[in-house]
C-alpha atoms as a PDB file:
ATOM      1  CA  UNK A   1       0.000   0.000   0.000  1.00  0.00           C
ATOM      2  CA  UNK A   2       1.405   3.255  -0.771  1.00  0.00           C
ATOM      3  CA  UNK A   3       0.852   6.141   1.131  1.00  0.00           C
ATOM      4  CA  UNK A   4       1.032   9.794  -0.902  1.00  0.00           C
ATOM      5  CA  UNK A   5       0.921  11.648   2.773  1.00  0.00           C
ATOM      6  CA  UNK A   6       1.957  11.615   5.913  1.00  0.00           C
ATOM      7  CA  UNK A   7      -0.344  12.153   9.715  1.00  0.00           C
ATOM      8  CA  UNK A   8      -0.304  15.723  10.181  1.00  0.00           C
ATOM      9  CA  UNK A   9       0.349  16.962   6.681  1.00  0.00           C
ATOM     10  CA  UNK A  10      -1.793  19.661   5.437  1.00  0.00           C
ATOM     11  CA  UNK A  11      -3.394  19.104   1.670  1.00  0.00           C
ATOM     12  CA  UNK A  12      -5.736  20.594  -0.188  1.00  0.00           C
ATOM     13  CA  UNK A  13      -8.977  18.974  -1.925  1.00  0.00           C
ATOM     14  CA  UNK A  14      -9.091  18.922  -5.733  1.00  0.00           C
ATOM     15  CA  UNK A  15     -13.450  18.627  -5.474  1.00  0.00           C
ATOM     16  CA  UNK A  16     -13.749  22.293  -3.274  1.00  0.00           C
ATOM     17  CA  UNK A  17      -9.849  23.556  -2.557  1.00  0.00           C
ATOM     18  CA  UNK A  18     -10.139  23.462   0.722  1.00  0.00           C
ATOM     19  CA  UNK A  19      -7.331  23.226   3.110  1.00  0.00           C
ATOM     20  CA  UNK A  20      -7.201  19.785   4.935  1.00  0.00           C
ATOM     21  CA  UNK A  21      -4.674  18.408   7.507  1.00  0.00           C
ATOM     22  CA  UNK A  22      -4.564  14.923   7.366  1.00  0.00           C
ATOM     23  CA  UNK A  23      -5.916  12.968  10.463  1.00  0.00           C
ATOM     24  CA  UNK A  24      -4.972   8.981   9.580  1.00  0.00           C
ATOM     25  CA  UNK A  25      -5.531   6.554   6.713  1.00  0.00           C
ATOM     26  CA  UNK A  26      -8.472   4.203   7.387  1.00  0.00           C
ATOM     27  CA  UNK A  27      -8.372   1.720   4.069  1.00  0.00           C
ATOM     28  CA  UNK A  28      -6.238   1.420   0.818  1.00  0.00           C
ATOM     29  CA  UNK A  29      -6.427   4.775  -0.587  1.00  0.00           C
ATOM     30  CA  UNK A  30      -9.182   6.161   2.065  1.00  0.00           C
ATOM     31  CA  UNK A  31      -7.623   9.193   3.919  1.00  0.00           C
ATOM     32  CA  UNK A  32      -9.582  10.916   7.086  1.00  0.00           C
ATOM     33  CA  UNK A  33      -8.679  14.559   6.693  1.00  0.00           C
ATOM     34  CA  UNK A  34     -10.136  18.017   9.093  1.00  0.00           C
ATOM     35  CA  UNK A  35     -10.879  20.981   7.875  1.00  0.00           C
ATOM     36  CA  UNK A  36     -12.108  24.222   9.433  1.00  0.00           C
ATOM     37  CA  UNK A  37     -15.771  25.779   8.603  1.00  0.00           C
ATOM     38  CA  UNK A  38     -15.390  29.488   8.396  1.00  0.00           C
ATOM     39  CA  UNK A  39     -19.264  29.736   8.288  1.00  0.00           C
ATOM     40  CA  UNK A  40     -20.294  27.745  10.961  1.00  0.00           C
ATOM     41  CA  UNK A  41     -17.293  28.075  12.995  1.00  0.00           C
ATOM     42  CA  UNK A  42     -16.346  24.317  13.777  1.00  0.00           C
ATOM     43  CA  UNK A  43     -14.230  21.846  12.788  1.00  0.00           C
ATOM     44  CA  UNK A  44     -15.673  19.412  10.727  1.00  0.00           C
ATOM     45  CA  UNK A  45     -13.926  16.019   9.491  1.00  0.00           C
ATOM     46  CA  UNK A  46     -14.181  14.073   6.235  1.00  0.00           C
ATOM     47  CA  UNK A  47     -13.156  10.665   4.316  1.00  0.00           C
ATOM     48  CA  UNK A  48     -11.594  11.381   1.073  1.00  0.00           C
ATOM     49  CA  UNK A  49      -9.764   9.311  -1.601  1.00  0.00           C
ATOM     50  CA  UNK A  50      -5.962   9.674  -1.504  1.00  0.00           C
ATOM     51  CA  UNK A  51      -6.087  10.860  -5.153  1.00  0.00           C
ATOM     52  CA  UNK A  52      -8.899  13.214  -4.768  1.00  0.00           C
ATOM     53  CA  UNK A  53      -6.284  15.404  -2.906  1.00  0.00           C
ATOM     54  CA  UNK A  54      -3.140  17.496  -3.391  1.00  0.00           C
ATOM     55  CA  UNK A  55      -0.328  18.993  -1.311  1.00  0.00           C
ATOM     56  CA  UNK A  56      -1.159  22.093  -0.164  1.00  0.00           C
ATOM     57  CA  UNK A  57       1.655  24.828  -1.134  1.00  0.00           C
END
């Protein structure tokens, strides 16, 4: 299994361009990443595929 990132490394999503730090991997190529919500002011986690996201710059 490869792993494109490491725990703790922020990315960015290629579906919205948000700004994600990644949280752990959970299958294959299924990452668990956080992300902030500006709007609603919380913190608010999602499960992504590992090639749905990019390194952040």
């Amino acid at each position: 299994m490869r792993r494109l990132f490491k725990k703790g490394e922020i990315v960015r999503s290629k579906i919205d361009g948000k700004v994600m730090e990644v949280l752990r991997y959970i299958k294959k190529n299924l990452v668990q990443a956080k992300s902030f919500d500006v709007e609603a002011k919380e913190v608010r986690t999602v499960i992504v595929k590992e090639d749905k996201l990019n390194r952040a710059a």
